[in-house]
C-alpha atoms as a PDB file:
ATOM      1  CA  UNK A   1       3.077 -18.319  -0.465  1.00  0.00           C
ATOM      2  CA  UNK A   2       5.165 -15.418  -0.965  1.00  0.00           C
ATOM      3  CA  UNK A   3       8.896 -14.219   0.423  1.00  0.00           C
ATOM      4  CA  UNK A   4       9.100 -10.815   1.899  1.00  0.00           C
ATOM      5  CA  UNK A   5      11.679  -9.489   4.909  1.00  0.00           C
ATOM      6  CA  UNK A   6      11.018  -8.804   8.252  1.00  0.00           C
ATOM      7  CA  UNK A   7      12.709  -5.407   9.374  1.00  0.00           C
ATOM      8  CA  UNK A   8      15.601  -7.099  10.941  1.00  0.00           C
ATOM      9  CA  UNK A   9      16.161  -8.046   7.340  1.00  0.00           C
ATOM     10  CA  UNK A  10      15.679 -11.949   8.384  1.00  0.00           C
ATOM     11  CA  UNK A  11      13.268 -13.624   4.650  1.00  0.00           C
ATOM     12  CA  UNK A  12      10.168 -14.874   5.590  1.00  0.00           C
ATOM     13  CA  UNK A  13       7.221 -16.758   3.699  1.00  0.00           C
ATOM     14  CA  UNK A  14       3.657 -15.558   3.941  1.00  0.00           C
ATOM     15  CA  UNK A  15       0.987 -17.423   2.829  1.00  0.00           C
ATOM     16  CA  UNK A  16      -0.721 -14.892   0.392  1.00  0.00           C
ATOM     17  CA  UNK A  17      -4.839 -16.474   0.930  1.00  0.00           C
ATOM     18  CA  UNK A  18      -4.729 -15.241   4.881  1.00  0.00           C
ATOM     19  CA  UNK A  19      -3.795 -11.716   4.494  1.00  0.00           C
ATOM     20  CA  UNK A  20      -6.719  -9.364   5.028  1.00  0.00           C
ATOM     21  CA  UNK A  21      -5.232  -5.933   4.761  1.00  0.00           C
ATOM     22  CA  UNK A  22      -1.957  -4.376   4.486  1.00  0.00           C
ATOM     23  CA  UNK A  23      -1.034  -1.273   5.780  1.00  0.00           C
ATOM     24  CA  UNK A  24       1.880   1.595   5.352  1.00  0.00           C
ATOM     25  CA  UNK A  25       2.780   3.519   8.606  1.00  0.00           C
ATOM     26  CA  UNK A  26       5.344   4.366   7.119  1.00  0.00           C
ATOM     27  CA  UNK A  27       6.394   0.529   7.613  1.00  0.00           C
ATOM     28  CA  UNK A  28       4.355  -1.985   5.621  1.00  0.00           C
ATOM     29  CA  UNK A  29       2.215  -3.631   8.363  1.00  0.00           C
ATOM     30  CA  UNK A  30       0.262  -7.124   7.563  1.00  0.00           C
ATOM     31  CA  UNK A  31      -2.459  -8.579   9.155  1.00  0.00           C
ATOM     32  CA  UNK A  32      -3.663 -12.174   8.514  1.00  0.00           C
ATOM     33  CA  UNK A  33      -6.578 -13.912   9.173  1.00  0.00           C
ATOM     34  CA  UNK A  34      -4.982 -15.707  12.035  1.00  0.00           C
ATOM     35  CA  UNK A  35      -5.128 -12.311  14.092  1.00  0.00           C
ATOM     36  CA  UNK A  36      -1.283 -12.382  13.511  1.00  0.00           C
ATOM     37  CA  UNK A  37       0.509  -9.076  12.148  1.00  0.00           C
ATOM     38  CA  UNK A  38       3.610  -8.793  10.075  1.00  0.00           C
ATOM     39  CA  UNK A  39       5.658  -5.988   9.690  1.00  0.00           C
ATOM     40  CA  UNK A  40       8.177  -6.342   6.892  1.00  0.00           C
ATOM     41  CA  UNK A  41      10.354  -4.340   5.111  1.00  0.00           C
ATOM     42  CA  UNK A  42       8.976  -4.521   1.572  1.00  0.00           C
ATOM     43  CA  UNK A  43       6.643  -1.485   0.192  1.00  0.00           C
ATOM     44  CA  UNK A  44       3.151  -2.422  -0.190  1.00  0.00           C
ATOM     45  CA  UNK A  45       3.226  -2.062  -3.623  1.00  0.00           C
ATOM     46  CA  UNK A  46       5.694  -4.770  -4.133  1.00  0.00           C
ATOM     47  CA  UNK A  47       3.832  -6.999  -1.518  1.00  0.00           C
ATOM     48  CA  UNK A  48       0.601  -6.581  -3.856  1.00  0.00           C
ATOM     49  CA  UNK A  49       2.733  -7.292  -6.866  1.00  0.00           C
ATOM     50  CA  UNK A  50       4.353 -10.706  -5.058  1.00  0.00           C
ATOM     51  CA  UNK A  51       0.192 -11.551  -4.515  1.00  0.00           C
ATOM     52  CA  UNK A  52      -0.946 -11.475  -7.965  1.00  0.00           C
ATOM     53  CA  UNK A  53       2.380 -12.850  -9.223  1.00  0.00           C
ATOM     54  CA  UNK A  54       1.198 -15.630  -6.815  1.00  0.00           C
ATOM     55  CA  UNK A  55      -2.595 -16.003  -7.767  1.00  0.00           C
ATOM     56  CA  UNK A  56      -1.292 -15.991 -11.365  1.00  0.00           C
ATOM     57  CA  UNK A  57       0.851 -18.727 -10.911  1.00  0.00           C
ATOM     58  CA  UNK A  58      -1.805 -20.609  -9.369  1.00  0.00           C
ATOM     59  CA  UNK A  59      -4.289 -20.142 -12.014  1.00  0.00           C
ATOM     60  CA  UNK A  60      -1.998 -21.094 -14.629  1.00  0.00           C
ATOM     61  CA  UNK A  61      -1.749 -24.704 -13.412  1.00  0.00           C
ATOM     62  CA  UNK A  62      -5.685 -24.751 -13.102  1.00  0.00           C
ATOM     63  CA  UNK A  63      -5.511 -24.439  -9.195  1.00  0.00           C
ATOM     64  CA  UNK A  64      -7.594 -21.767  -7.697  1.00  0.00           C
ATOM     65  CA  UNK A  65      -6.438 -20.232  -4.865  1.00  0.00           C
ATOM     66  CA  UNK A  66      -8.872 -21.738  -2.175  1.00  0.00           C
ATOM     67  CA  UNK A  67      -7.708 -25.317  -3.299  1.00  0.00           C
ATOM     68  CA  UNK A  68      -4.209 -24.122  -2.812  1.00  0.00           C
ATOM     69  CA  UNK A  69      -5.504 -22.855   1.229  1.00  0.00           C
ATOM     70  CA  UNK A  70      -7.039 -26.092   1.233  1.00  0.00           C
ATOM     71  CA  UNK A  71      -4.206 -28.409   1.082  1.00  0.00           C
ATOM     72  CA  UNK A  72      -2.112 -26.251   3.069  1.00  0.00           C
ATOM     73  CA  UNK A  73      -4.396 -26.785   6.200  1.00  0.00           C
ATOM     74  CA  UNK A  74      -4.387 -30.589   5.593  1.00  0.00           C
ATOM     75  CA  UNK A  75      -1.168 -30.503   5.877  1.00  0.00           C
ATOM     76  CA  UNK A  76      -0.838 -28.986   8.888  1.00  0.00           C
ATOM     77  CA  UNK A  77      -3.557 -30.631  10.512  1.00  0.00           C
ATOM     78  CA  UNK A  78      -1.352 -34.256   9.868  1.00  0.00           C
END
Protein backbone atom coordinates (compact mmCIF):
# COMPACT_ATOMS: atom_id res chain seq x y z
CA UNK A 1 0.00 0.00 0.00
CA UNK A 2 1.22 3.35 -0.56
CA UNK A 3 0.06 7.14 0.71
CA UNK A 4 -0.38 9.71 -1.94
CA UNK A 5 -3.00 12.97 -1.91
CA UNK A 6 -5.97 13.44 -3.66
CA UNK A 7 -6.14 17.07 -5.23
CA UNK A 8 -8.26 18.39 -2.50
CA UNK A 9 -5.11 17.64 -0.58
CA UNK A 10 -7.21 14.94 1.62
CA UNK A 11 -4.01 11.46 2.14
CA UNK A 12 -5.13 8.48 0.75
CA UNK A 13 -3.72 4.77 0.61
CA UNK A 14 -3.45 2.90 -2.66
CA UNK A 15 -2.80 -0.47 -2.82
CA UNK A 16 0.34 -0.51 -5.15
CA UNK A 17 -0.44 -4.53 -6.87
CA UNK A 18 -3.87 -3.04 -8.64
CA UNK A 19 -2.53 -0.13 -10.44
CA UNK A 20 -2.24 -0.73 -14.17
CA UNK A 21 -1.06 2.54 -15.56
CA UNK A 22 -0.50 5.96 -14.44
CA UNK A 23 -0.89 8.85 -16.35
CA UNK A 24 0.21 12.81 -16.36
CA UNK A 25 -2.39 15.23 -17.93
CA UNK A 26 -0.84 17.46 -16.48
CA UNK A 27 -2.46 15.86 -13.18
CA UNK A 28 -1.19 12.41 -12.25
CA UNK A 29 -4.19 10.18 -13.17
CA UNK A 30 -4.34 6.34 -11.78
CA UNK A 31 -6.15 3.62 -12.93
CA UNK A 32 -6.52 0.30 -11.01
CA UNK A 33 -7.51 -2.90 -11.86
CA UNK A 34 -10.84 -2.40 -10.23
CA UNK A 35 -11.83 -0.01 -13.25
CA UNK A 36 -11.47 2.74 -10.52
CA UNK A 37 -9.29 5.99 -11.35
CA UNK A 38 -7.37 8.18 -9.00
CA UNK A 39 -6.29 11.45 -9.54
CA UNK A 40 -3.83 12.68 -6.95
CA UNK A 41 -1.65 15.31 -6.50
CA UNK A 42 1.75 13.61 -6.41
CA UNK A 43 4.05 13.59 -9.77
CA UNK A 44 4.30 10.31 -11.31
CA UNK A 45 7.69 10.06 -10.68
CA UNK A 46 7.28 10.09 -7.00
CA UNK A 47 4.23 7.67 -7.29
CA UNK A 48 6.73 5.15 -9.14
CA UNK A 49 9.31 5.82 -6.49
CA UNK A 50 6.52 5.13 -3.44
CA UNK A 51 5.95 1.55 -5.72
CA UNK A 52 9.33 0.20 -5.68
CA UNK A 53 9.98 1.61 -2.20
CA UNK A 54 6.93 -0.68 -1.60
CA UNK A 55 7.91 -3.91 -3.60
CA UNK A 56 11.30 -3.50 -1.87
CA UNK A 57 9.98 -3.57 1.38
CA UNK A 58 8.08 -6.53 0.59
CA UNK A 59 10.86 -8.51 -0.74
CA UNK A 60 12.98 -7.82 2.09
CA UNK A 61 10.77 -9.76 4.52
CA UNK A 62 10.64 -12.69 1.88
CA UNK A 63 6.99 -11.75 0.82
CA UNK A 64 6.42 -11.36 -2.82
CA UNK A 65 4.09 -9.06 -3.84
CA UNK A 66 1.20 -11.43 -5.03
CA UNK A 67 1.19 -13.03 -1.45
CA UNK A 68 0.91 -9.56 -0.11
CA UNK A 69 -2.53 -9.08 -2.85
CA UNK A 70 -3.40 -12.31 -1.57
CA UNK A 71 -4.05 -11.70 1.99
CA UNK A 72 -5.42 -8.43 1.35
CA UNK A 73 -8.47 -10.00 -0.55
CA UNK A 74 -8.98 -12.53 2.31
CA UNK A 75 -9.37 -10.01 4.30
CA UNK A 76 -11.83 -8.32 2.71
CA UNK A 77 -13.74 -11.16 1.68
CA UNK A 78 -14.26 -11.93 5.87
Amino acid sequence: MIKLNRLNGFEIVVNAELIEWIEATPDTTITLATGSIVIVKNKMDEVLEKIMAYRKALYAEGKPPAEALLKTYKKEVK
